[in-house]
N, C-alpha and C. Protein backbone atom coordinates (compact mmCIF):
# COMPACT_ATOMS: atom_id res chain seq x y z
N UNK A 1 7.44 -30.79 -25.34
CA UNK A 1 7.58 -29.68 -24.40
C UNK A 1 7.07 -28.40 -25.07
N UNK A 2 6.51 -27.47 -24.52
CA UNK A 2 5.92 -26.54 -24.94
C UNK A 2 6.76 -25.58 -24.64
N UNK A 3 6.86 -24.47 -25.64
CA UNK A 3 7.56 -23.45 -26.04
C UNK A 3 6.89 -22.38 -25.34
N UNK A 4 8.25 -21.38 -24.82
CA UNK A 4 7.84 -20.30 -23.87
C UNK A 4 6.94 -19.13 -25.01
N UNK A 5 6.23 -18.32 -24.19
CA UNK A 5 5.80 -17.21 -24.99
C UNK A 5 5.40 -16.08 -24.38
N UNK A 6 5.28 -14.61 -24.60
CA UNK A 6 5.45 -13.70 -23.86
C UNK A 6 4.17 -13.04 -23.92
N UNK A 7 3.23 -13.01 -22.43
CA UNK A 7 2.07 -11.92 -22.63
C UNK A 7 2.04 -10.63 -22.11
N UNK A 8 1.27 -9.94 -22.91
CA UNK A 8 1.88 -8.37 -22.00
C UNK A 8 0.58 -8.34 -21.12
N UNK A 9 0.73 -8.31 -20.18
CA UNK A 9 -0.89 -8.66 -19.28
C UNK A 9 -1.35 -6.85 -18.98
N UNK A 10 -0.76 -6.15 -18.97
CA UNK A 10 -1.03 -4.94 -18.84
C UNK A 10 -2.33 -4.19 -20.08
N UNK A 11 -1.96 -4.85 -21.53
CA UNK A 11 -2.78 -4.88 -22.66
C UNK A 11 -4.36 -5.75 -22.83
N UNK A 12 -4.16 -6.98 -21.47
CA UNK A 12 -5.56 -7.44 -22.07
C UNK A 12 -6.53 -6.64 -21.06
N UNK A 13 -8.03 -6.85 -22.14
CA UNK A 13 -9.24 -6.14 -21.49
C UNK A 13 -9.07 -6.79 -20.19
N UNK A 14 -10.29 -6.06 -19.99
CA UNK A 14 -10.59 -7.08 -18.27
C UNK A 14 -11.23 -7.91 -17.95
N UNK A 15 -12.00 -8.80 -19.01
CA UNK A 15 -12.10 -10.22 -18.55
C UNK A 15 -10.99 -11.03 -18.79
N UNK A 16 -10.12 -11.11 -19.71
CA UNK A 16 -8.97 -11.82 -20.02
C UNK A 16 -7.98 -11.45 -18.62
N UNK A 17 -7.79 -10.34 -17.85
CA UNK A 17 -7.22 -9.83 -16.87
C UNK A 17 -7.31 -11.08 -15.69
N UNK A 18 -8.46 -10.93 -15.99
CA UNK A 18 -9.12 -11.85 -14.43
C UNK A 18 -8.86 -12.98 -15.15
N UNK A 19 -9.10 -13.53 -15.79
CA UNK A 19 -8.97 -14.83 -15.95
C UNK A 19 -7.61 -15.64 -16.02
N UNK A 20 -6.65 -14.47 -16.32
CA UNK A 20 -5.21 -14.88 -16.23
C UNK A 20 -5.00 -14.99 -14.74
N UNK A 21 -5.27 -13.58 -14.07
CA UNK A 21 -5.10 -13.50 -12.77
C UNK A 21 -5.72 -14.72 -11.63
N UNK A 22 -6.72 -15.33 -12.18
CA UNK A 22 -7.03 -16.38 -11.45
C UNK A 22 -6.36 -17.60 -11.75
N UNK A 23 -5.44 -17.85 -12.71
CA UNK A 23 -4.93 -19.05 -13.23
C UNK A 23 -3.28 -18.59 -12.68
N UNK A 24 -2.82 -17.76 -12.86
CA UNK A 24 -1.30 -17.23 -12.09
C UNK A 24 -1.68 -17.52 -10.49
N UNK A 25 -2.63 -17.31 -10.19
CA UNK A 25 -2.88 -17.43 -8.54
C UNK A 25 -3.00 -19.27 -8.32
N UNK A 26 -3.20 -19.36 -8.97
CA UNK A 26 -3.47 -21.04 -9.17
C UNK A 26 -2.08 -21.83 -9.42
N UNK A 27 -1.74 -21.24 -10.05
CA UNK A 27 -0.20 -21.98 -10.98
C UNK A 27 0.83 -21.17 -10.29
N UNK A 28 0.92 -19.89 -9.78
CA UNK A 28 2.25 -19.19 -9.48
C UNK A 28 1.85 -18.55 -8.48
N UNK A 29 1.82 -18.78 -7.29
CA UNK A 29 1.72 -18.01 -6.35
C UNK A 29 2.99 -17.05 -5.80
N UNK A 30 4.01 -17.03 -6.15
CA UNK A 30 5.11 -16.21 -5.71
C UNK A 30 4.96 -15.30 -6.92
N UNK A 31 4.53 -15.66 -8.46
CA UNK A 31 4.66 -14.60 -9.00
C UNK A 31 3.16 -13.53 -8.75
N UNK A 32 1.84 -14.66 -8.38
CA UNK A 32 0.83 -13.84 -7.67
C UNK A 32 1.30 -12.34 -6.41
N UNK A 33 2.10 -13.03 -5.85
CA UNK A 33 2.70 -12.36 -4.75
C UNK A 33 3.60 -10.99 -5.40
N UNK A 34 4.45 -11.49 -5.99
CA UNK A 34 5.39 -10.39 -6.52
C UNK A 34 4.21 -9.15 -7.55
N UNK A 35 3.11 -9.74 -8.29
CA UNK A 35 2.58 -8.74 -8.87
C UNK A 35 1.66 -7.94 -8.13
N UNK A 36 1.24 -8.43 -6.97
CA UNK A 36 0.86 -7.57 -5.65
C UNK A 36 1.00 -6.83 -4.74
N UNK A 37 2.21 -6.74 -4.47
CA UNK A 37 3.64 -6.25 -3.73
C UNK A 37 3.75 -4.58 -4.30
N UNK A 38 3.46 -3.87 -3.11
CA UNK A 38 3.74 -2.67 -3.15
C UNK A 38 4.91 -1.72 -3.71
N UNK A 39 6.04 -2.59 -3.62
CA UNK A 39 7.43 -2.24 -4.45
C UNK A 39 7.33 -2.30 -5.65
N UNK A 40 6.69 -3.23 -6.17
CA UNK A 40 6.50 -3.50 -7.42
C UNK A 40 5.91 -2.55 -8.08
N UNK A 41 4.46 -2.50 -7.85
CA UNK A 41 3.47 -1.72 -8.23
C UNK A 41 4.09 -0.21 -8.39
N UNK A 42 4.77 0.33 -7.64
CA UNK A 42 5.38 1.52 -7.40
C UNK A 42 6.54 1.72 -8.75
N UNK A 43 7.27 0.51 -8.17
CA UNK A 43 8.34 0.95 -9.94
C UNK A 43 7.64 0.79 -11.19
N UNK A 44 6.57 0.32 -11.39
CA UNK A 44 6.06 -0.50 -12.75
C UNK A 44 4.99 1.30 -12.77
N UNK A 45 4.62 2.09 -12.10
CA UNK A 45 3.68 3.33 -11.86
C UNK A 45 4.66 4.41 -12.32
N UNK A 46 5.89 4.14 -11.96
CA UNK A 46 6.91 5.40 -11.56
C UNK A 46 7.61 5.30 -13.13
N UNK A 47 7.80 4.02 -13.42
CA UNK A 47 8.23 3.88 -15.34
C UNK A 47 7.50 3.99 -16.29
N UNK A 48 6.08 4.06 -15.76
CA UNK A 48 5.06 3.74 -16.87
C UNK A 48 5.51 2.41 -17.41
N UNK A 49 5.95 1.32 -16.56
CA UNK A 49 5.81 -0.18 -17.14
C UNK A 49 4.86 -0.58 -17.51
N UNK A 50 4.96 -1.56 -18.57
CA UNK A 50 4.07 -2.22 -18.88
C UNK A 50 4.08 -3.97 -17.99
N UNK A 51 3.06 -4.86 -18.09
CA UNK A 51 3.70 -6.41 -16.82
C UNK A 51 4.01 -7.05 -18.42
N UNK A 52 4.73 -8.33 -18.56
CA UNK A 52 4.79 -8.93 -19.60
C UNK A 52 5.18 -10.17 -18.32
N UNK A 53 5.11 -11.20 -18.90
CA UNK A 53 5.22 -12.74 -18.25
C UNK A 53 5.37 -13.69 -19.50
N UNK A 54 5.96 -14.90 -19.12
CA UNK A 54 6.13 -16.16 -19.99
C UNK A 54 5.16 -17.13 -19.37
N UNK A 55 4.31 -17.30 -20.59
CA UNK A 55 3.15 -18.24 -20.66
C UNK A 55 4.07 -19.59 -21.05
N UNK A 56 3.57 -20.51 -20.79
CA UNK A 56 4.18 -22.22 -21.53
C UNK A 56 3.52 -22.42 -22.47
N UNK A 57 1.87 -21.96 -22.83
CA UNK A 57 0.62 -22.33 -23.88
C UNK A 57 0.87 -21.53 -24.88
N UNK A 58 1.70 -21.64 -25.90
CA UNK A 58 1.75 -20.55 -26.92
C UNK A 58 0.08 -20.68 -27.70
N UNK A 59 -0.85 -21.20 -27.62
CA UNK A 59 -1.85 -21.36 -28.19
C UNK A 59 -2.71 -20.16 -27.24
N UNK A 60 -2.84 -20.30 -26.01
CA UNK A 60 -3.53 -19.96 -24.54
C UNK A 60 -2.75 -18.16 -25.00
N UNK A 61 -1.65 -18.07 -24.70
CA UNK A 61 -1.37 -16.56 -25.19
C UNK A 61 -2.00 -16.04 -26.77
N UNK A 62 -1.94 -16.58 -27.07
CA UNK A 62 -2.53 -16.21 -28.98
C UNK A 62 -3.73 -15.62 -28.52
N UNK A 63 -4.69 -16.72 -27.93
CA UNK A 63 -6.17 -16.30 -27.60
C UNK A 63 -6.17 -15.11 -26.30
N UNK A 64 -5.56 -15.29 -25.35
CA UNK A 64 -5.22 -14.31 -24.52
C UNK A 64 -6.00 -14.65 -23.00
N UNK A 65 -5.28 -16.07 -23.49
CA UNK A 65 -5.86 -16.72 -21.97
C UNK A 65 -4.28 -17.39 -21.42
N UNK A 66 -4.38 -17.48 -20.23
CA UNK A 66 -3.28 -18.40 -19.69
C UNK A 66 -3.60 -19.78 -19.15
């Protein structure tokens, strides 16, 4: 079983961006949904959040792919 690991997706450039973003849309569509979502976007703007998520590929986060 593969061990959780934490990416801060807010930090990668923007091909790594997209390429996560197309693999979360693929694999997680509710969390696709939730990082799209106007509520969201608004508190994560209003805190100066950063996104962070749990990858399963601790190898795939290292490189900064999901």
């Amino acid at each position: 079983m593969a061990n959780k690991k934490k990416i801060n997706l807010s930090r990668l450039n923007r091909e790594q961006k997209q390429r996560v973003w197309r693999r979360i849309q693929e694999t997680n569509p509710p969390l696709a949904n939730l990082l799209t979502d106007i509520g969201f976007q608004s508190l994560k703007d209003q805190f100066g959040a950063e996104v962070v998520v749990e990858v399963s590929t601790p190898e795939a986060a290292d490189n900064g792919q999901y």
